[in-house]
C-alpha atoms as a PDB file:
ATOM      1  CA  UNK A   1      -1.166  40.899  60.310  1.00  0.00           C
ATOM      2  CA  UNK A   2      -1.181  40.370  56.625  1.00  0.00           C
ATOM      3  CA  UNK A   3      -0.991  43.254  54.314  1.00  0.00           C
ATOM      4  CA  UNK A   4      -2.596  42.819  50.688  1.00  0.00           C
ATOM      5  CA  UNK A   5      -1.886  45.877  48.408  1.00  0.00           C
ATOM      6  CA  UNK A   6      -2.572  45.177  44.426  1.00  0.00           C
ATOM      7  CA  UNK A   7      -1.286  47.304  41.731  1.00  0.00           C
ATOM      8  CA  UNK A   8      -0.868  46.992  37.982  1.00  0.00           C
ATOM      9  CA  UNK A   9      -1.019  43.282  37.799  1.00  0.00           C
ATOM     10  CA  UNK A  10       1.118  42.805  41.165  1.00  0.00           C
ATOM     11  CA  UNK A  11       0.067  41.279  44.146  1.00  0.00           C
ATOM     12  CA  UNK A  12       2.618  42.631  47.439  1.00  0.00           C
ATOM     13  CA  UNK A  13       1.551  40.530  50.325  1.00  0.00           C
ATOM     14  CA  UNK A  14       3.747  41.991  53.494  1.00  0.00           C
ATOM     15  CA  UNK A  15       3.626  39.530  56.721  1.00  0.00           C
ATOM     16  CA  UNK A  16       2.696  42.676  59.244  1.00  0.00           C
ATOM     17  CA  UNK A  17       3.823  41.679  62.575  1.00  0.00           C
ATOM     18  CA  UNK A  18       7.197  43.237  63.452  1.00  0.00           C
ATOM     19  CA  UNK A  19       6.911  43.427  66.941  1.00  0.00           C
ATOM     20  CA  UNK A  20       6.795  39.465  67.042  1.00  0.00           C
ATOM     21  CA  UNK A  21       9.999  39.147  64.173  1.00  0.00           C
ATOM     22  CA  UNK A  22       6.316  37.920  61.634  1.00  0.00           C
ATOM     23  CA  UNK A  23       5.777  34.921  63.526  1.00  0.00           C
ATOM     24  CA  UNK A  24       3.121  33.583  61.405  1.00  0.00           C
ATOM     25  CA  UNK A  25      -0.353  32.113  63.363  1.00  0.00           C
ATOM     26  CA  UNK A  26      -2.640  30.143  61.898  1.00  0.00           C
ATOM     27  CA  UNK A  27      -5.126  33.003  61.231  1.00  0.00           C
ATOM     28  CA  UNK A  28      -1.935  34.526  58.807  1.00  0.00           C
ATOM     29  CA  UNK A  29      -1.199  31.370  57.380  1.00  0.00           C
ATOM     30  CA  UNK A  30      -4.689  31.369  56.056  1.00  0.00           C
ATOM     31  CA  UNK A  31      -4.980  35.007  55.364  1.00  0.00           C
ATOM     32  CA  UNK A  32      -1.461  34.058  52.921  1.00  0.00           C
ATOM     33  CA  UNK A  33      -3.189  31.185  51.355  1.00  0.00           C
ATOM     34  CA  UNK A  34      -6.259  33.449  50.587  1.00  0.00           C
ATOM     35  CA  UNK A  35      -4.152  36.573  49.361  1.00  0.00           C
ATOM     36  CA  UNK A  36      -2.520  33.842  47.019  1.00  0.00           C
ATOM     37  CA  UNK A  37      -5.340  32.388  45.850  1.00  0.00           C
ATOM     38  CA  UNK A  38      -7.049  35.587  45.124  1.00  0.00           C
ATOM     39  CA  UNK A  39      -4.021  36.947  43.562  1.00  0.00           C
ATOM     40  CA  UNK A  40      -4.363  34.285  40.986  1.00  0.00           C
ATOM     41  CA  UNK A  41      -8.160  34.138  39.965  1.00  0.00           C
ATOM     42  CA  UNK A  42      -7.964  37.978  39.457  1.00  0.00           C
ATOM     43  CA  UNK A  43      -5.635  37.516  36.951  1.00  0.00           C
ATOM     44  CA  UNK A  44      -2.045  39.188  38.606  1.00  0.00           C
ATOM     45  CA  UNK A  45       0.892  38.484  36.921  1.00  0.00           C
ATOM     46  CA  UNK A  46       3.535  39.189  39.677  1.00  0.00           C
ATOM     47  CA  UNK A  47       3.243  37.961  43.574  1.00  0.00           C
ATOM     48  CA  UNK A  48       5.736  39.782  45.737  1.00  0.00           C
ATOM     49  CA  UNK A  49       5.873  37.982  49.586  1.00  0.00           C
ATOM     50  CA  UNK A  50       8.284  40.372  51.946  1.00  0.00           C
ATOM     51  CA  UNK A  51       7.964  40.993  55.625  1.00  0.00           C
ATOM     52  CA  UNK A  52       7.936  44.497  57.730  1.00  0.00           C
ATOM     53  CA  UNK A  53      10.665  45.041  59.933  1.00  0.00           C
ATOM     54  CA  UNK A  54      14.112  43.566  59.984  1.00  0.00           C
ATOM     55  CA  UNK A  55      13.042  40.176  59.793  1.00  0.00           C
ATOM     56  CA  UNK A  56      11.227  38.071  57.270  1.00  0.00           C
ATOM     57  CA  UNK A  57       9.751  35.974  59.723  1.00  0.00           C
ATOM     58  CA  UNK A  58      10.872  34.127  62.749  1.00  0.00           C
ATOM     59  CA  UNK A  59       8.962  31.070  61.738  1.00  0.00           C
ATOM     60  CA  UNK A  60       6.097  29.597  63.736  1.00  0.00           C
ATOM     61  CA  UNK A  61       4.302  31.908  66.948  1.00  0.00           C
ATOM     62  CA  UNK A  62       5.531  29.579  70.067  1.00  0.00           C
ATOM     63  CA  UNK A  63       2.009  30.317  71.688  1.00  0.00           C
ATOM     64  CA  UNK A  64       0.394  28.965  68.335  1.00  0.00           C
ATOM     65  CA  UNK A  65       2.682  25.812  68.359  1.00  0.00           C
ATOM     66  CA  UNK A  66       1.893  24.917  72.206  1.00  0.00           C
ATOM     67  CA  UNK A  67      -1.720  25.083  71.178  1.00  0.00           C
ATOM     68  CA  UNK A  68      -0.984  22.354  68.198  1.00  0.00           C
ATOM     69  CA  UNK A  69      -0.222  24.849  65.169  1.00  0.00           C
ATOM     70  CA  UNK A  70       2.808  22.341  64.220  1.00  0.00           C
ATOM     71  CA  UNK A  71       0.332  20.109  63.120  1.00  0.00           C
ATOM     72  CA  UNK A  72      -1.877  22.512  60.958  1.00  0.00           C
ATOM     73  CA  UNK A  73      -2.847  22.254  57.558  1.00  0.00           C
ATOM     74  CA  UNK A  74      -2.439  25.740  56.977  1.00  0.00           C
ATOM     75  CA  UNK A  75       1.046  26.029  56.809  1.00  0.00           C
ATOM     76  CA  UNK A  76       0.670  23.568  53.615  1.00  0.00           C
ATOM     77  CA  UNK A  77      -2.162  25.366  52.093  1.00  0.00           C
ATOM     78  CA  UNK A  78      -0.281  28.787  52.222  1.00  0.00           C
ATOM     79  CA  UNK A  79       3.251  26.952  50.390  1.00  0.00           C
ATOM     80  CA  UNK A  80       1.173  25.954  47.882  1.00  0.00           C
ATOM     81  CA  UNK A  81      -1.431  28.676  47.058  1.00  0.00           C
ATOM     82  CA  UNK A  82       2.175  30.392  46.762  1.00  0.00           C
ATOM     83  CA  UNK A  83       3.231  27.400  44.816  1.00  0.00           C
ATOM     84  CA  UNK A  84       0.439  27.120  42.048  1.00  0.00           C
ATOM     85  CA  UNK A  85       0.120  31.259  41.662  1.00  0.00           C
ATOM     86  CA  UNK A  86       0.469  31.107  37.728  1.00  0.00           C
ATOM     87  CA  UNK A  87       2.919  34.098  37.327  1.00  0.00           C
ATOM     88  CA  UNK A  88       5.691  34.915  38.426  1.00  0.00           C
ATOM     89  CA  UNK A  89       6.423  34.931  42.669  1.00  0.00           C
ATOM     90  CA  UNK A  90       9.552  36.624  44.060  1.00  0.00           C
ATOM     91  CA  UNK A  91       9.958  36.037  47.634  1.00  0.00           C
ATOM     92  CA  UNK A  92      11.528  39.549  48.680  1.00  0.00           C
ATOM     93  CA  UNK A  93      13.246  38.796  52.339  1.00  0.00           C
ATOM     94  CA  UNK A  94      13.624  41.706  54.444  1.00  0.00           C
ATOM     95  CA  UNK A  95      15.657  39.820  57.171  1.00  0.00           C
ATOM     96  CA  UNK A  96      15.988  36.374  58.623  1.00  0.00           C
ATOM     97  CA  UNK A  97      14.201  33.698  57.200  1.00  0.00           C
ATOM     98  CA  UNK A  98      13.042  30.680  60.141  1.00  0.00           C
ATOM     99  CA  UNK A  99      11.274  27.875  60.757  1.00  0.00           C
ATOM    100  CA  UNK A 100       7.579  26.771  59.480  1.00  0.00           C
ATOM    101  CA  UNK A 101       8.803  30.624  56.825  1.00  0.00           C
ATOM    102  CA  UNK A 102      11.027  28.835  54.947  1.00  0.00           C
ATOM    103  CA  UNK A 103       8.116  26.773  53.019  1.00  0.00           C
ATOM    104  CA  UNK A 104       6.746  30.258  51.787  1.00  0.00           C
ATOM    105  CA  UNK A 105       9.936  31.181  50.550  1.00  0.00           C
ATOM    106  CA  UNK A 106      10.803  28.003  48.943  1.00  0.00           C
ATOM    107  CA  UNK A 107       7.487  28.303  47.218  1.00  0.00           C
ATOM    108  CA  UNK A 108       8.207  31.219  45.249  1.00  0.00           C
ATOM    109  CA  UNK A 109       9.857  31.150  41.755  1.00  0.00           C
ATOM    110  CA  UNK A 110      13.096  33.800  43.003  1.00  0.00           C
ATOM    111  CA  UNK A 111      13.516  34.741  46.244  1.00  0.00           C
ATOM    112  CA  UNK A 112      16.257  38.215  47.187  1.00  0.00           C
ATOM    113  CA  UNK A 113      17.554  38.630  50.302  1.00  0.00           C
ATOM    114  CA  UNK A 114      19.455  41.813  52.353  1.00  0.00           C
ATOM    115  CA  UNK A 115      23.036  41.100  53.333  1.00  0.00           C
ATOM    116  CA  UNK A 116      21.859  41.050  56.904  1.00  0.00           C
ATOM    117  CA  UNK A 117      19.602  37.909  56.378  1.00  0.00           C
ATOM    118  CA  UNK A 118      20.280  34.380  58.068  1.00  0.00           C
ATOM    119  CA  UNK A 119      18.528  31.381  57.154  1.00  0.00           C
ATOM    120  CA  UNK A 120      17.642  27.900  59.037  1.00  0.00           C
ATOM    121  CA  UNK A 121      14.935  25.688  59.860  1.00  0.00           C
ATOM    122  CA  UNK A 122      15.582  23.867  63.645  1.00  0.00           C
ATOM    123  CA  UNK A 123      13.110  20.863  63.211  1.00  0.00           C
ATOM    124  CA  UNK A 124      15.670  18.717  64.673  1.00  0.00           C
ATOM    125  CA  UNK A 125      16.968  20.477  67.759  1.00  0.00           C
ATOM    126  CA  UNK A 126      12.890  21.176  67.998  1.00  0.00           C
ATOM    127  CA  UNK A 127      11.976  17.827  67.787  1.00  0.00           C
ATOM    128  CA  UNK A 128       9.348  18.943  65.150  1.00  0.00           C
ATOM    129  CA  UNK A 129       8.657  17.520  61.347  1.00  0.00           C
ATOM    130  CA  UNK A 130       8.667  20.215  58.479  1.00  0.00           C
ATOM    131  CA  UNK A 131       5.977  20.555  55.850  1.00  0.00           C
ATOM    132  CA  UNK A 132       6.095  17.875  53.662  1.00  0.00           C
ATOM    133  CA  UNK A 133       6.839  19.941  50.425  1.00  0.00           C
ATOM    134  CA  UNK A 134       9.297  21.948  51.839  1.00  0.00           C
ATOM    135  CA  UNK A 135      12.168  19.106  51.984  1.00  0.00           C
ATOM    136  CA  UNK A 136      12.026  18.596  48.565  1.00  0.00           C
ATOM    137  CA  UNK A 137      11.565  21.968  47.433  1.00  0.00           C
ATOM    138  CA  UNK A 138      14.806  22.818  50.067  1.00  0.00           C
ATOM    139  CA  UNK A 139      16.622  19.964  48.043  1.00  0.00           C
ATOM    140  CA  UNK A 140      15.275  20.784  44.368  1.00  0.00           C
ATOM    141  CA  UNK A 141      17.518  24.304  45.732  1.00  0.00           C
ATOM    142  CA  UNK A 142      20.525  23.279  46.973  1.00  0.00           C
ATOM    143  CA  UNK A 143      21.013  19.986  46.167  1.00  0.00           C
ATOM    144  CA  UNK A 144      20.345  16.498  48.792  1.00  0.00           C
ATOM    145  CA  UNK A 145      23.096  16.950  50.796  1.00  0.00           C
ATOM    146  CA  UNK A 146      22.956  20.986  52.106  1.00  0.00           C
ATOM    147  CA  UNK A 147      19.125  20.197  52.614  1.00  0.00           C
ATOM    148  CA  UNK A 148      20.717  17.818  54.935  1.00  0.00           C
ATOM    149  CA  UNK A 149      22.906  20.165  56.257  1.00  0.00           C
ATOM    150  CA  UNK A 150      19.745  22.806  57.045  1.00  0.00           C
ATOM    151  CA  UNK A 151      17.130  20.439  58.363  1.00  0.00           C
ATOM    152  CA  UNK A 152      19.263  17.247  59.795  1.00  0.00           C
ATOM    153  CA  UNK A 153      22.540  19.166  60.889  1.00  0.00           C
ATOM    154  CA  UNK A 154      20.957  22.275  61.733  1.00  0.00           C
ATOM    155  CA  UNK A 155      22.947  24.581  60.255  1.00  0.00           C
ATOM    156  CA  UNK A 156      22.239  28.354  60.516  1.00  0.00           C
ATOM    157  CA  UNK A 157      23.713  30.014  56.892  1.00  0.00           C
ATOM    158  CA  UNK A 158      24.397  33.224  56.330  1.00  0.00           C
ATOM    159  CA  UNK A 159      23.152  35.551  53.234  1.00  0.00           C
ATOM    160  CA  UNK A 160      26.330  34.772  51.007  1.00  0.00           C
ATOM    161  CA  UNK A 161      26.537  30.682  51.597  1.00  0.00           C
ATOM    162  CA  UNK A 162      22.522  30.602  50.948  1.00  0.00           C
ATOM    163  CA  UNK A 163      23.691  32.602  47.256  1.00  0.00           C
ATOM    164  CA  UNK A 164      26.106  30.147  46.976  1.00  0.00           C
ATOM    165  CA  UNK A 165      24.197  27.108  47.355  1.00  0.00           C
ATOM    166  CA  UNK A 166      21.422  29.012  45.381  1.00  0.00           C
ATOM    167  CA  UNK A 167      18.667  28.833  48.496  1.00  0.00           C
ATOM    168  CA  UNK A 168      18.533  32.986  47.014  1.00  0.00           C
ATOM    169  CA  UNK A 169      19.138  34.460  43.870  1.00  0.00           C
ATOM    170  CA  UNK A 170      20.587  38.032  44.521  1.00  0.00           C
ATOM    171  CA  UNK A 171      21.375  39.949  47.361  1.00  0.00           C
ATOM    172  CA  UNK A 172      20.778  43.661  47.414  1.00  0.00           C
ATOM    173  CA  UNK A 173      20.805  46.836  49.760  1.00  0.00           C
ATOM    174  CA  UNK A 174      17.494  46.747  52.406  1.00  0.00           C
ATOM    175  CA  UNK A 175      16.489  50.208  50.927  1.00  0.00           C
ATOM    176  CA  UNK A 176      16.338  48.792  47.361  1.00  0.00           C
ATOM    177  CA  UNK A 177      14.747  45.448  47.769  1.00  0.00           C
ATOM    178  CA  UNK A 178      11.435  46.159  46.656  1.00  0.00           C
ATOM    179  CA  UNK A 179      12.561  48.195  43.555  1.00  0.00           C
ATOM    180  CA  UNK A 180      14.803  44.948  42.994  1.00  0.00           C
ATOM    181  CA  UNK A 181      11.353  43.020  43.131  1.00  0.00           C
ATOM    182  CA  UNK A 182      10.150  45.241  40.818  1.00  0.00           C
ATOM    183  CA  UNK A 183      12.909  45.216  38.606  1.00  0.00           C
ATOM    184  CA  UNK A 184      12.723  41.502  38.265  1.00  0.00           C
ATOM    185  CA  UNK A 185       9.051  41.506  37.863  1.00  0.00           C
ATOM    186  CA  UNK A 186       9.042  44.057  34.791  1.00  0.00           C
ATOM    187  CA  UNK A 187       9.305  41.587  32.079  1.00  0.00           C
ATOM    188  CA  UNK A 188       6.473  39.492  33.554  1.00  0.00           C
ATOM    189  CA  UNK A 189       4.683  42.855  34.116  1.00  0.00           C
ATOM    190  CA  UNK A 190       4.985  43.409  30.439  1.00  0.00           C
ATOM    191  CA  UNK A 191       3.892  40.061  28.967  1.00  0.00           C
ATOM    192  CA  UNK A 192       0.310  38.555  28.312  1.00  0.00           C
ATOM    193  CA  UNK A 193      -0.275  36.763  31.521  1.00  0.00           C
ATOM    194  CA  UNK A 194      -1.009  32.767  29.532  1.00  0.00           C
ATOM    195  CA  UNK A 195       2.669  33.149  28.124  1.00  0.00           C
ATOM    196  CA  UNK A 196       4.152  34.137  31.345  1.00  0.00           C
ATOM    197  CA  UNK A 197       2.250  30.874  32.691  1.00  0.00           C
ATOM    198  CA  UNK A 198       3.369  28.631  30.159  1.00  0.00           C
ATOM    199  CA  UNK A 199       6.895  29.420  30.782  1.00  0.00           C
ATOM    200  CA  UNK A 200       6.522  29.048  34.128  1.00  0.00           C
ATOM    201  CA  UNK A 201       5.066  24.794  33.896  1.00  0.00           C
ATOM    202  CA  UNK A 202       7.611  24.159  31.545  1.00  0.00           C
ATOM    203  CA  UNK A 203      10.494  25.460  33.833  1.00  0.00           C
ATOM    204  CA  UNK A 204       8.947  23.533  36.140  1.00  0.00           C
ATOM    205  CA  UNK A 205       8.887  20.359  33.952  1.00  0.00           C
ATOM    206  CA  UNK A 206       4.943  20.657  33.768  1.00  0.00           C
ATOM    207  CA  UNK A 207       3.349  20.075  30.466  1.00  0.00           C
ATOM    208  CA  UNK A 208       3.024  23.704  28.605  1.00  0.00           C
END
């Protein structure tokens, strides 16, 4: 239900689960973490996180959360084996982004959307808790208040507000979202893979 396919210093990890809109289990959550975590001790410089089907991911499987998944450690370990991948990570989303997804997403350095793509996280109506780092990195986004909006108020945005607030960076065409990816990638493709790192902790305030 995870796809792993490396090539030339690029990592694409593909959440393979259409018929269930990629509703991640805890046995994917771990499979991401791993595929992350490998993808950085081989030495890739890109990491590329899409989804097959129309939709990115529908957030958490509801048989998964009945059985206590909300409460799993794996949904932390996969944000941030994401998170501490030393290149560069693009979050490519094929479709709607839900739920427990989001703290995937929010752990990659860009993240490209289709036009069709809605985003929200329903941990209030759900009576659930998020992740604890994906709050702040929602926040470190789109500023205090329209994390509010998302998590406390529930809101359900659409492709264009989640450009606006900068939740994505570009929207582009279904058929041309990997080669977007790609596009985006080619510099970091290009460069020796300790410079690319060093630019990356000092964007993130890190120490270089």
């Amino acid at each position: 239900m995870i796809r792993v396919q490396n090539e030339a210093d690029c990592c694409l990890i593909t959440l393979a689960r259409p018929e269930k809109a990629n509703a991640l289990t805890e046995a994917m959550l771990e499979a991401l973490a791993s595929a992350a975590t490998d993808a950085a001790a081989t030495g890739a410089k890109v990491l590329i996180l899409t989804g097959e089907g129309k939709v990115f991911s529908a957030g958490a499987d509801l048989d998964g959360m009945k059985a206590g998944l909300g409460l799993s450690t794996a949904w932390e370990a996969a944000s941030g084996a994401i998170a501490a991948f030393p290149g560069l990570s693009i979050a490519a989303l094929n479709g709607t982004l839900a739920g427990g997804a989001m703290g995937a997403a929010l752990a990659c350095d860009l993240r490209i959307a289709v036009p069709s793509a809605s985003f929200f996280y329903p941990v209030m109506r759900l009576g659930y808790r998020p992740q604890p780092s994906d709050p702040g990195r929602l926040a470190t986004l789109v500023g205090p208040s329209r994390a509010k909006m998302i998590l406390l108020a529930g809101q359900r945005i659409d492709a264009e507000t989640a450009l606006a607030w900068g939740l994505i960076d570009r929207i582009c065409p279904p058929e041309s979202l990997t080669d977007t990816a790609m596009s985006l990638a080619e510099h970091a493709l290009a460069a020796d893979p300790g410079h690319g790192a060093a630019l990356k902790r000092m964007t993130n305030g890190d120490t270089p």
